[in-house]
Structures are given as C-alpha cells and as structure tokens.
N, C-alpha and C. Protein backbone atom coordinates (compact mmCIF):
# COMPACT_ATOMS: atom_id res chain seq x y z
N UNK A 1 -44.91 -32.80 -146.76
CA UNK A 1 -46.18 -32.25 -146.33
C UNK A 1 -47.34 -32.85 -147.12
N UNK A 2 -47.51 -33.33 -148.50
CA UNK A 2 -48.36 -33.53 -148.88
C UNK A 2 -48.47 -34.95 -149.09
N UNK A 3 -47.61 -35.68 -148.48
CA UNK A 3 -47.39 -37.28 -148.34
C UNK A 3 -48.15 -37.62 -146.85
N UNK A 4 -48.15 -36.77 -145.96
CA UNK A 4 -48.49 -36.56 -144.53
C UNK A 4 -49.97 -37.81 -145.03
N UNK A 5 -50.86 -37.05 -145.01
CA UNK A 5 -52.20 -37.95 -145.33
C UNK A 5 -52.18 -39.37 -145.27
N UNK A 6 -51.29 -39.39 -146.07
CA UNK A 6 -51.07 -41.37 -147.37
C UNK A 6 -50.49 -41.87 -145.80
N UNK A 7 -49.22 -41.05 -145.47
CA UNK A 7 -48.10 -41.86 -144.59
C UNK A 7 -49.38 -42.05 -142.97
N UNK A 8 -50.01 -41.83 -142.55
CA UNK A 8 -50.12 -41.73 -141.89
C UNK A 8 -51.89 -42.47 -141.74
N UNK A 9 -52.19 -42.64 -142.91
CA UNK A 9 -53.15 -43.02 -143.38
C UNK A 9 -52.53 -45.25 -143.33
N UNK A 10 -51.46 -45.02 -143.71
CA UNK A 10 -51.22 -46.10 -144.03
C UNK A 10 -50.73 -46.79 -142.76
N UNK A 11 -50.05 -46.04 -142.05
CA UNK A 11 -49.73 -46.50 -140.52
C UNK A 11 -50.40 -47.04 -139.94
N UNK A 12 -51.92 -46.54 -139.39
CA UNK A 12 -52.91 -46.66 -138.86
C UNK A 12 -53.40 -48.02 -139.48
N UNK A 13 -53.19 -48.19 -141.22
CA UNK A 13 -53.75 -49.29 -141.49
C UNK A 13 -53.13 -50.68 -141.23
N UNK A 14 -51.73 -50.62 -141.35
CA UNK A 14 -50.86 -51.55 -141.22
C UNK A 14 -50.87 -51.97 -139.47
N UNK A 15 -50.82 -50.45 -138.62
CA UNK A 15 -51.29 -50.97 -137.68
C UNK A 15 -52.31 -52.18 -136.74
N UNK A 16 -53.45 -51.74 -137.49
CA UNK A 16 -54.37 -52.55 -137.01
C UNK A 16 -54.18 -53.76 -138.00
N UNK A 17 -53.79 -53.63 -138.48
CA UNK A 17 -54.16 -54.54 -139.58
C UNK A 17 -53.08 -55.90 -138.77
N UNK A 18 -52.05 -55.30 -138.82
CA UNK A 18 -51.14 -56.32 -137.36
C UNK A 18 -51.47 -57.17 -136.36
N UNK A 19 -52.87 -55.99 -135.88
CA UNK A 19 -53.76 -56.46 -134.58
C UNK A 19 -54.53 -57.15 -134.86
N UNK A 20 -54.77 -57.97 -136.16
CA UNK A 20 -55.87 -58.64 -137.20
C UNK A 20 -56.89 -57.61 -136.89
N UNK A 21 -57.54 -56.57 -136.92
CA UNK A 21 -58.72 -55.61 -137.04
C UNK A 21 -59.43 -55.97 -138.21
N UNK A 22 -60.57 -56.53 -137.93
CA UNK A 22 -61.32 -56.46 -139.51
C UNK A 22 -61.43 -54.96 -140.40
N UNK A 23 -61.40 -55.12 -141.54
CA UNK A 23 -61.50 -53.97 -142.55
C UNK A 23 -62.64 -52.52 -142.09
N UNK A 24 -63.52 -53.11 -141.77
CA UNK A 24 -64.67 -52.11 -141.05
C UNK A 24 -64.23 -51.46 -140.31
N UNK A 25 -63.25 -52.06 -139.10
CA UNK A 25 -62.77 -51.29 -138.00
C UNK A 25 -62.16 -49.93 -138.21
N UNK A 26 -61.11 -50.46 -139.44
CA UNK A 26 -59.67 -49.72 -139.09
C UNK A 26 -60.46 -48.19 -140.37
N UNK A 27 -61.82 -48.95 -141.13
CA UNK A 27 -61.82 -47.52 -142.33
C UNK A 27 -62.88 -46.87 -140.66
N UNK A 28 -63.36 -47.47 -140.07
CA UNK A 28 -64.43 -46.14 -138.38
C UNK A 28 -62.99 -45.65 -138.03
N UNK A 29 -62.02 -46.31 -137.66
CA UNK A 29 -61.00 -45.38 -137.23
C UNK A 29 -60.30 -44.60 -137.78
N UNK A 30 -59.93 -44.83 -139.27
CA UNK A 30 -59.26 -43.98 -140.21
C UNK A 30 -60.33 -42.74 -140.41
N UNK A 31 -61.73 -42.98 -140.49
CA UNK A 31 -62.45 -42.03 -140.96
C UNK A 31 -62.62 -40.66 -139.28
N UNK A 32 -62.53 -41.56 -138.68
CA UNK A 32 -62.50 -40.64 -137.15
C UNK A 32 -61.44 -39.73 -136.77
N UNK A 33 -60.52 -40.56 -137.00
CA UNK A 33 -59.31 -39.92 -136.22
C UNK A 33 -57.93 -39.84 -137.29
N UNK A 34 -58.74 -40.21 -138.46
CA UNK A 34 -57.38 -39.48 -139.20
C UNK A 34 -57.13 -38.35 -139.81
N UNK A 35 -58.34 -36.89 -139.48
CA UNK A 35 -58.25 -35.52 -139.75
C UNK A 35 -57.45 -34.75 -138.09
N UNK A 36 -57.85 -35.44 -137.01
CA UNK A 36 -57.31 -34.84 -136.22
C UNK A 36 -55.67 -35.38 -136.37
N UNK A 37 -54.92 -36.73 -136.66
CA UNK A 37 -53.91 -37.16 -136.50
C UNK A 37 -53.07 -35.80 -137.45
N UNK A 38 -53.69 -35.70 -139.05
CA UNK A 38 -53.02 -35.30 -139.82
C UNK A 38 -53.17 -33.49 -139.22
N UNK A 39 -54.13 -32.86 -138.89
CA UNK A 39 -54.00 -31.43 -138.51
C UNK A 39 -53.18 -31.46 -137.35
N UNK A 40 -52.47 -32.54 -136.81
CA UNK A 40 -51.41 -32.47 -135.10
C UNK A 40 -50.32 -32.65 -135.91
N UNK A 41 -50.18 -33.50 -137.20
CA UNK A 41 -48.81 -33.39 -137.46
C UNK A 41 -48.66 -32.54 -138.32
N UNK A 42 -49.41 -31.43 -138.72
CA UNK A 42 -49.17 -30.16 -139.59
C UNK A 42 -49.08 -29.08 -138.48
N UNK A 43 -49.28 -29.04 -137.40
CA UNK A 43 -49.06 -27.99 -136.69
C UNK A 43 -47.31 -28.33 -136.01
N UNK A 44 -47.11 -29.72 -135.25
CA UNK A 44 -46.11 -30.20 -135.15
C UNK A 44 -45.11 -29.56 -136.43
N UNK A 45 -44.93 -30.12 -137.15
CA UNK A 45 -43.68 -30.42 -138.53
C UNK A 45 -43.79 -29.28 -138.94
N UNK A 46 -44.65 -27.99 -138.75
CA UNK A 46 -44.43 -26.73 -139.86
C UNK A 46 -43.06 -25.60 -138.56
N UNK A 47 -44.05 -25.79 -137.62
CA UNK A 47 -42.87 -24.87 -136.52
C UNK A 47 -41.42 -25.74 -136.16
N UNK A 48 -41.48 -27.05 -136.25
CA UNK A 48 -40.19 -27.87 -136.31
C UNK A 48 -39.47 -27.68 -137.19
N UNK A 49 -39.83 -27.08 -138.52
CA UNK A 49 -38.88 -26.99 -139.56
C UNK A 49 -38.99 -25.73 -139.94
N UNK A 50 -39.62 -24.42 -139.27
CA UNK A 50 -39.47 -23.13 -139.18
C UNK A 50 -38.23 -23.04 -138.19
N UNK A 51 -38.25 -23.88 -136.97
CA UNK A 51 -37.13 -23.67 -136.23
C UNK A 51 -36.15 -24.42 -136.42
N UNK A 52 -35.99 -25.51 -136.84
CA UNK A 52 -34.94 -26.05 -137.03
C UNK A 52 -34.21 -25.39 -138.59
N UNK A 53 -34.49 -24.92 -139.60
CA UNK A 53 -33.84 -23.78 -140.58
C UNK A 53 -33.43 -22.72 -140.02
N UNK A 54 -34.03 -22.30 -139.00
CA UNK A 54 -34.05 -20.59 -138.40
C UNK A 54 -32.58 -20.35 -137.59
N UNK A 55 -33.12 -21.12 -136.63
CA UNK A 55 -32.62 -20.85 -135.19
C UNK A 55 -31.43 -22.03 -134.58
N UNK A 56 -31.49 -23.27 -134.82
CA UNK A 56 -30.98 -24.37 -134.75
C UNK A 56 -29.76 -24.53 -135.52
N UNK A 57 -28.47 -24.52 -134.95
CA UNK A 57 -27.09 -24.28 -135.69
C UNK A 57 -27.12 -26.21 -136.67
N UNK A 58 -25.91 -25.58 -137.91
CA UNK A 58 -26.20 -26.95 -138.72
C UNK A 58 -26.07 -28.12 -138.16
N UNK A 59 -24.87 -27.99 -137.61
CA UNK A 59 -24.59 -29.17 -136.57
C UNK A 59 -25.36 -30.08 -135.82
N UNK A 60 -26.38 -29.47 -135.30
CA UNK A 60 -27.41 -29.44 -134.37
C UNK A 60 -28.82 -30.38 -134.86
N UNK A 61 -29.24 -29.67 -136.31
CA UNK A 61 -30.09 -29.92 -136.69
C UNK A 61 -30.85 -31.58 -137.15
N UNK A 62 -29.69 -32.23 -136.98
CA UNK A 62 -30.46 -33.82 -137.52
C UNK A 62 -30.75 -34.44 -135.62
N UNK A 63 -29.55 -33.85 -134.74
CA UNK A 63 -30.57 -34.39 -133.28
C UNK A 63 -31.58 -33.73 -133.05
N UNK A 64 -32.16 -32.30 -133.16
CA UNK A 64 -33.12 -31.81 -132.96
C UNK A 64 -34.40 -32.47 -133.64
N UNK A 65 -34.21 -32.66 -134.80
CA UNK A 65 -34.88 -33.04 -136.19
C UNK A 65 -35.13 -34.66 -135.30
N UNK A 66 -34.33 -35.38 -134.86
CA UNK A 66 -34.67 -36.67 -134.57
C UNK A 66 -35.32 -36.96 -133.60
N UNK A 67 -35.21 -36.20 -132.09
CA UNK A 67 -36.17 -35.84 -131.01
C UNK A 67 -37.48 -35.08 -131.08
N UNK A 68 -37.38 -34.62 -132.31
CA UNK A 68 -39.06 -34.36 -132.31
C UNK A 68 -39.19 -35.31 -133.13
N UNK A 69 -39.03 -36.12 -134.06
CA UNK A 69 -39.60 -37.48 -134.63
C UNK A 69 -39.75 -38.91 -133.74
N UNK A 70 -39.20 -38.83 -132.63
CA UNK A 70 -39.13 -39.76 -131.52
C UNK A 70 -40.65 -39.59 -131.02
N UNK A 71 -40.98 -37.88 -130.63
CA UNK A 71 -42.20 -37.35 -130.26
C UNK A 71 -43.24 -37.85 -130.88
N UNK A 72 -42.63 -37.52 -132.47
CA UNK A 72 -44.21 -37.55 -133.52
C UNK A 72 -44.25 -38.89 -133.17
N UNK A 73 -43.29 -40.04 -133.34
CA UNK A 73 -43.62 -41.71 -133.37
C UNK A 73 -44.88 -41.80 -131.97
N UNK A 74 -44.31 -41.74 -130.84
CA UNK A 74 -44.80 -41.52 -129.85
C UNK A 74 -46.47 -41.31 -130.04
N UNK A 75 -46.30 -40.06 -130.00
CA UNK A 75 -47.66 -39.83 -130.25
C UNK A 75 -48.72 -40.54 -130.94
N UNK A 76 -48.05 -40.91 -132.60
CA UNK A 76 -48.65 -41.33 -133.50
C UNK A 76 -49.08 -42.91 -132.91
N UNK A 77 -48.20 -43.77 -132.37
CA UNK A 77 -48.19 -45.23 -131.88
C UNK A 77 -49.78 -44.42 -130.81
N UNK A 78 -49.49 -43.89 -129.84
CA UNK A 78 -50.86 -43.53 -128.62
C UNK A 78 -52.32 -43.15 -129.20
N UNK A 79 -52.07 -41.94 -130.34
CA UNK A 79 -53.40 -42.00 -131.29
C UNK A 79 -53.96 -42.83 -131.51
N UNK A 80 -53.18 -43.54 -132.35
CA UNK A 80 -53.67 -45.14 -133.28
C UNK A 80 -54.55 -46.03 -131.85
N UNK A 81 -53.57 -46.44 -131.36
CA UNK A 81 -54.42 -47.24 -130.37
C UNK A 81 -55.05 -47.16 -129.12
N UNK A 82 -55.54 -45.64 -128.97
CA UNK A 82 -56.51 -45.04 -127.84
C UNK A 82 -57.56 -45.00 -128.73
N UNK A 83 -57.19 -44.89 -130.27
CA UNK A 83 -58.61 -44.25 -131.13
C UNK A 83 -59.42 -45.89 -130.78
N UNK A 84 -58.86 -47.21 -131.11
CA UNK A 84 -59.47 -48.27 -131.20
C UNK A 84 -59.94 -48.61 -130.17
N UNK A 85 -60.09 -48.03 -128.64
CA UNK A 85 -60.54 -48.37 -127.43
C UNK A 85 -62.22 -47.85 -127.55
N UNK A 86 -62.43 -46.76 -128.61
CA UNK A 86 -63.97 -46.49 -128.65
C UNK A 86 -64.75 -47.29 -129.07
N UNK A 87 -64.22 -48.23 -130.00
CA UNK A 87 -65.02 -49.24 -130.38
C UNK A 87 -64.96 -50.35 -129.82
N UNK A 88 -66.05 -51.59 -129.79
CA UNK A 88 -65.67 -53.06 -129.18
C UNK A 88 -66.42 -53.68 -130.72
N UNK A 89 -65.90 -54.72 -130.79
CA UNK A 89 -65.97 -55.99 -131.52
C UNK A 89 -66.97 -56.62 -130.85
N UNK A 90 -67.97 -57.05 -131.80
CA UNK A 90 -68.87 -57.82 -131.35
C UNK A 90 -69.59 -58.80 -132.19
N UNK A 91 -69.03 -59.83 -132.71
CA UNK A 91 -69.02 -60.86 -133.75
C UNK A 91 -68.56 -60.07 -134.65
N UNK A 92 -69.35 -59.79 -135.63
CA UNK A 92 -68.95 -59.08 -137.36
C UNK A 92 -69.27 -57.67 -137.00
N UNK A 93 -69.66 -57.05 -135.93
CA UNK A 93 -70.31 -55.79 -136.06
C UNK A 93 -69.16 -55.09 -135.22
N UNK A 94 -69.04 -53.36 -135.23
CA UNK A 94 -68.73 -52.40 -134.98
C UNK A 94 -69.93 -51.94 -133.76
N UNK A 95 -69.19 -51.32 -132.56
CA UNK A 95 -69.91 -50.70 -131.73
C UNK A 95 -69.36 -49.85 -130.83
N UNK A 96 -69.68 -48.65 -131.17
CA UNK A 96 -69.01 -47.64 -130.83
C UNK A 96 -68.95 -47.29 -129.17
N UNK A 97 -68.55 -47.24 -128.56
CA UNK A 97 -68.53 -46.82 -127.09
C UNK A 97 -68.64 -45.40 -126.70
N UNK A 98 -69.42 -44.83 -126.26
CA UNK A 98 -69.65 -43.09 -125.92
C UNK A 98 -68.30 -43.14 -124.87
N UNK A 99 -67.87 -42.02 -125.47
CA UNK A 99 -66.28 -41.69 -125.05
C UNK A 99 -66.54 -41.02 -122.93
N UNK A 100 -67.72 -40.88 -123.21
CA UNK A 100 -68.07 -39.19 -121.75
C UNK A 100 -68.48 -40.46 -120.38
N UNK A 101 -69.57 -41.69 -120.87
CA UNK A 101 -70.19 -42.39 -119.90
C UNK A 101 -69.77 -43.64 -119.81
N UNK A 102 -69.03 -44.51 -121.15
CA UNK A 102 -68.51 -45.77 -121.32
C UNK A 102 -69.62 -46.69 -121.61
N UNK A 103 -70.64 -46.06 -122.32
CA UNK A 103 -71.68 -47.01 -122.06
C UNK A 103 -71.68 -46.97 -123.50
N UNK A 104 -72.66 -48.16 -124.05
CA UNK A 104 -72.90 -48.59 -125.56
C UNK A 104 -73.35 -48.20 -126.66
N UNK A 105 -73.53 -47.78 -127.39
CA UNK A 105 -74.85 -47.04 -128.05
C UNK A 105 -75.00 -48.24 -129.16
C-alpha cells in the first residue's frame, strides 16, 4: 500500500519514457493523472484483499488474486496512455487539448 505511489509513479514514467516522451510531458501527465491512478488502485486492492482473506477459500486465492491483477494491469496500461492523448507535441512545447471540445488552448 504505501509503495502504490513510487510503483505506479514509475510505470507511467518508464512508460512514456519507451514512447521517447520528452521529460515535460510525462512530469503534465504524472502530475494530472497520477492522484486519480493511485486513489483507483486504493479503492481496487483494499476490497480485493478484504475479500480475498475473508471469503475466498485458500486454494482459490492466488487465481482470484491474479485476475484482479490482470484487471489492475489492464487498466493501468489504458490510464497511462488515454492520459497522453490530452496533450499534443508541438516542437519543444506542451499543449494541452480541452478534453469536452478537442480544441487547443
């Protein structure tokens, strides 16, 4: 739980960073969308591991445990790179795209 931040912080960076993203990009996207990423995987992972201790026989528990981490990947891969569609590249500069009209600001 308290690695959540770093791990997920670092994803996003390695991510783009893959996509060659200049440095500017990936800290507008880390700074945007990495409080909502980390409050989805604290709501995710706290009831996954309330139920998977609870209710979920032992046996059971590392496929359960692995199909919702299939989920979190999932998700986490669609975050990362829907967040980078708000912005466009435009020589050295950052430019954000209004999410409602698609138009420039």
């Amino acid at each position: 739980m308290c690695f959540t931040p770093a791990s997920i912080a670092g994803y996003v960076t390695l991510n783009n960073a893959f996509q060659a993203k200049p440095a500017d990009f990936i800290l507008c996207q880390l700074r945007e969308d990495l409080p909502t990423m980390v409050l989805t995987g604290y709501c995710l992972s706290i009831p996954t591991q309330l139920t998977l201790l609870t209710l979920i026989p032992l046996k059971h528990r590392v496929l359960c445990g692995n199909m919702v981490r299939v989920l979190w990947t999932c998700y986490l891969t669609h975050a990362s790179n829907t967040g980078t569609s708000r912005y466009t590249l435009v020589g050295t500069h950052i430019r954000k795209d209004s999410v409602t009209t698609g138009e420039r600001r």
